[in-house]
N, C-alpha and C. Protein backbone atom coordinates (compact mmCIF):
# COMPACT_ATOMS: atom_id res chain seq x y z
N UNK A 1 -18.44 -31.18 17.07
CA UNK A 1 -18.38 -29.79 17.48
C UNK A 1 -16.96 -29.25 17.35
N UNK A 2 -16.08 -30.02 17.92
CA UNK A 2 -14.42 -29.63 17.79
C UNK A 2 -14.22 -29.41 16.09
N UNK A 3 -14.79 -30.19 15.32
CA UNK A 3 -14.44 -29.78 13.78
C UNK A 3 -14.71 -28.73 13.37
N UNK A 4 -15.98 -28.41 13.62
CA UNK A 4 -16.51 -27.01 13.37
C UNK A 4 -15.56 -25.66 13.87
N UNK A 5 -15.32 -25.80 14.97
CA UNK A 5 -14.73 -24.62 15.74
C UNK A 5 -13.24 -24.86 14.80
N UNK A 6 -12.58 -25.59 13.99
CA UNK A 6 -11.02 -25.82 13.74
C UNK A 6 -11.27 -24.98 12.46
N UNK A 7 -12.61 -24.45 11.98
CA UNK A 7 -12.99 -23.77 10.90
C UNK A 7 -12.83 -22.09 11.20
N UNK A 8 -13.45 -22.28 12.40
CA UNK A 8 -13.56 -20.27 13.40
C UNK A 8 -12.21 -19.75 13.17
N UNK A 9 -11.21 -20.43 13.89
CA UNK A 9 -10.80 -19.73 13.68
C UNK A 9 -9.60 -18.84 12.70
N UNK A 10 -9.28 -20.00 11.96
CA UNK A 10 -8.94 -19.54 10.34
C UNK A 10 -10.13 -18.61 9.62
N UNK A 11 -11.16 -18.86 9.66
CA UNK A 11 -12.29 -17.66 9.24
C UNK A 11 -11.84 -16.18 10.33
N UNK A 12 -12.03 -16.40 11.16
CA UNK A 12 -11.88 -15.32 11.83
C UNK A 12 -10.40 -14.68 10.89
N UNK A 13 -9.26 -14.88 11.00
CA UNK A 13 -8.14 -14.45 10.93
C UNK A 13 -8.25 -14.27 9.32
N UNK A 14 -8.75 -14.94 8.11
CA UNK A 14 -8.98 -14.56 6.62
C UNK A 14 -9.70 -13.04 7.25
N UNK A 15 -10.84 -13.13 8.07
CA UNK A 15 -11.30 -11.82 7.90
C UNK A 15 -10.69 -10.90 8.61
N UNK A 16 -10.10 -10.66 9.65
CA UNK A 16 -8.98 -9.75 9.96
C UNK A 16 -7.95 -9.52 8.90
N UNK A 17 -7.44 -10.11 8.53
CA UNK A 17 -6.57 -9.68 7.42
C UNK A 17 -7.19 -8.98 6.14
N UNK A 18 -8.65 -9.44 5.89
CA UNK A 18 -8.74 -8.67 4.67
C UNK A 18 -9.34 -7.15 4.99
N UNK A 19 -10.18 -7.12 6.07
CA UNK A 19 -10.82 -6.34 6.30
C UNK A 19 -10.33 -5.60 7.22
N UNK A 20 -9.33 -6.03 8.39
CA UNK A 20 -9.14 -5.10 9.59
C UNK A 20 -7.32 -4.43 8.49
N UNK A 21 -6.91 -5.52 8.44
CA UNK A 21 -5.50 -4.79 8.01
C UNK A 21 -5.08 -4.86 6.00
N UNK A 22 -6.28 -5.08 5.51
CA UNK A 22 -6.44 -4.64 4.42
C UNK A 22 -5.17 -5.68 3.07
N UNK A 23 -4.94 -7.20 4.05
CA UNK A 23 -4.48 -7.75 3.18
C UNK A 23 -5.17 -7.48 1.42
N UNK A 24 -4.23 -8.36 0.56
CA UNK A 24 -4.60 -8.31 -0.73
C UNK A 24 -5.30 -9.56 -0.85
N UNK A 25 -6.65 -10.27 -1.23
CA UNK A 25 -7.45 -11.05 -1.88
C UNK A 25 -7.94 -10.50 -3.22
N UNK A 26 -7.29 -12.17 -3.91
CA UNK A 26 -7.81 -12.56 -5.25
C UNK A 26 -9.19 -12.87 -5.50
N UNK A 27 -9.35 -13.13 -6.37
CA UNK A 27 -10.69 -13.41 -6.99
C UNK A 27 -10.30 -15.27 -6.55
N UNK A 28 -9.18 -15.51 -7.29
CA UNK A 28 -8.92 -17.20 -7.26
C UNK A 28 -8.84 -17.46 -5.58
N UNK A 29 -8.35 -16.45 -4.62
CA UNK A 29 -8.72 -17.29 -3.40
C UNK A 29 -9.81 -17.03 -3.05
N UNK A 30 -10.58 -16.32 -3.03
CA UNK A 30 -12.18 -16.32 -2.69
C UNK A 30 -12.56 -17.76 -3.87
N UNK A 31 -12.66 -17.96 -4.69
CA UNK A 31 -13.34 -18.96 -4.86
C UNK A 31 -12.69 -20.18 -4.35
N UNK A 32 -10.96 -20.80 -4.10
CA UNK A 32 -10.72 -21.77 -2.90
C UNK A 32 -11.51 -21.52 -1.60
N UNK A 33 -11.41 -20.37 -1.20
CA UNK A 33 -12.39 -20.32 0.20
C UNK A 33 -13.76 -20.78 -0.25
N UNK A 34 -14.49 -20.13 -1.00
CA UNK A 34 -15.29 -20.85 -1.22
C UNK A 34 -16.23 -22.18 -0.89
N UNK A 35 -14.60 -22.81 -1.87
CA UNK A 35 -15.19 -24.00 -2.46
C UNK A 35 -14.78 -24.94 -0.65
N UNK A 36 -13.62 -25.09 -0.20
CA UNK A 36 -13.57 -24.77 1.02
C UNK A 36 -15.10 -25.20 1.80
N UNK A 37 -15.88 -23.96 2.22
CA UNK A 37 -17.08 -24.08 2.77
C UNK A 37 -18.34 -24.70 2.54
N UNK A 38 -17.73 -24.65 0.85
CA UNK A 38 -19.47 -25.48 0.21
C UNK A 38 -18.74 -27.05 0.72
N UNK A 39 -17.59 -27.28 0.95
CA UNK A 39 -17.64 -28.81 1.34
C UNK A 39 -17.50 -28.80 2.79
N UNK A 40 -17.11 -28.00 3.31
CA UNK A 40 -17.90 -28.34 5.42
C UNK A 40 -19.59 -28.07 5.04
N UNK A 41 -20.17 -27.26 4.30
CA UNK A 41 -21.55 -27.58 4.01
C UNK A 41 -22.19 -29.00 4.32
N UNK A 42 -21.29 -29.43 2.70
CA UNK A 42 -21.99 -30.64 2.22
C UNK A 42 -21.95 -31.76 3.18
N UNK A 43 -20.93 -31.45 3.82
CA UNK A 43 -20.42 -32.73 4.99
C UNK A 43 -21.25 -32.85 5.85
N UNK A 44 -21.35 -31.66 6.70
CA UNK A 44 -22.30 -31.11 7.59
C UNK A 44 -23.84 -31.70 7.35
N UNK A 45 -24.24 -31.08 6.77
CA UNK A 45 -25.32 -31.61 6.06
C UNK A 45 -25.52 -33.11 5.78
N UNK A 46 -24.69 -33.94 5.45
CA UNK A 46 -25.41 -35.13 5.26
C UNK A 46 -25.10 -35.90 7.14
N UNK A 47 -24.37 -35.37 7.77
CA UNK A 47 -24.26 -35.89 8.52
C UNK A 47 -25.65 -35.64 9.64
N UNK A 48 -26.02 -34.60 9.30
CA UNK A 48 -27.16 -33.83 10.09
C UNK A 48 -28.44 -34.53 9.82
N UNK A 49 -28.54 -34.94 8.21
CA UNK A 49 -30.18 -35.00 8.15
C UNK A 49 -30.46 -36.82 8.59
N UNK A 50 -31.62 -36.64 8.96
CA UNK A 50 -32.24 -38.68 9.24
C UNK A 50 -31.80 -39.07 8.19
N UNK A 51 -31.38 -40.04 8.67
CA UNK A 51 -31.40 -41.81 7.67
C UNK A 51 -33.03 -41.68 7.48
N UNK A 52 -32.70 -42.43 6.14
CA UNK A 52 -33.74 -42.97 5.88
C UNK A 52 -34.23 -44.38 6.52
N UNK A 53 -35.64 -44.70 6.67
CA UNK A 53 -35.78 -45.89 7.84
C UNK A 53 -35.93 -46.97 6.99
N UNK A 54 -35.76 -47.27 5.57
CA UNK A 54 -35.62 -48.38 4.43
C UNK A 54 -34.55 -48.72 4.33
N UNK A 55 -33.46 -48.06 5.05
CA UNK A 55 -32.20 -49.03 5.09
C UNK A 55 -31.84 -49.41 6.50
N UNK A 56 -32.68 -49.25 7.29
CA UNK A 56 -32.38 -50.32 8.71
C UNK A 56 -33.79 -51.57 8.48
N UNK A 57 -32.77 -52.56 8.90
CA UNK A 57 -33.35 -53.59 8.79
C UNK A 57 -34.52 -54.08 10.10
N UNK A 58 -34.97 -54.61 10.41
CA UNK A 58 -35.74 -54.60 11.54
C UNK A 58 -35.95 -56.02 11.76
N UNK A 59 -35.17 -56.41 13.07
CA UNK A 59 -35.69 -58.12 13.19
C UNK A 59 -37.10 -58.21 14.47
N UNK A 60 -37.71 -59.04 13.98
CA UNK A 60 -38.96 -59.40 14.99
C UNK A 60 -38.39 -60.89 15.82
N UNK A 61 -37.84 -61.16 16.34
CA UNK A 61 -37.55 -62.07 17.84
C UNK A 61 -38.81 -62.60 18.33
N UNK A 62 -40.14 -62.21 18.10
CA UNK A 62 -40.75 -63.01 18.53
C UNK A 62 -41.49 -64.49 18.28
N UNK A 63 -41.39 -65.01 18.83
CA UNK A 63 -42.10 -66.55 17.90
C UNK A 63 -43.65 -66.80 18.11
N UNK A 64 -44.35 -66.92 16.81
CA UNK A 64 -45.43 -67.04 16.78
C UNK A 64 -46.05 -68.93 17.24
């Protein structure tokens, strides 16, 4: 959760600057920002979805 929020608020402040006080943005930093987000995406995302249950192993302890 703390990682996520270390994202807010640099987002927040890119968008104050471009939009409240009308900094100058490139084309080349919109696509670093970008690229930027598609990788807290990707991160996000694999950390989020199930394991698959074919790579835990499963021991049976009991004796027949």
């Amino acid at each position: 959760m703390i990682g996520i929020l270390q994202y807010i608020a640099p987002t927040i402040q890119f968008l104050l600057g471009v939009y409240a006080f009308h900094e100058p943005f490139t084309r080349t930093q919109l696509t670093g920002f970008g690229l930027v987000w598609l990788g807290l995406v990707v991160f996000t995302l694999d950390n989020v979805r199930p394991r698959s249950s074919s790579s835990l192993t499963v021991v049976d302890e009991r004796v027949r």
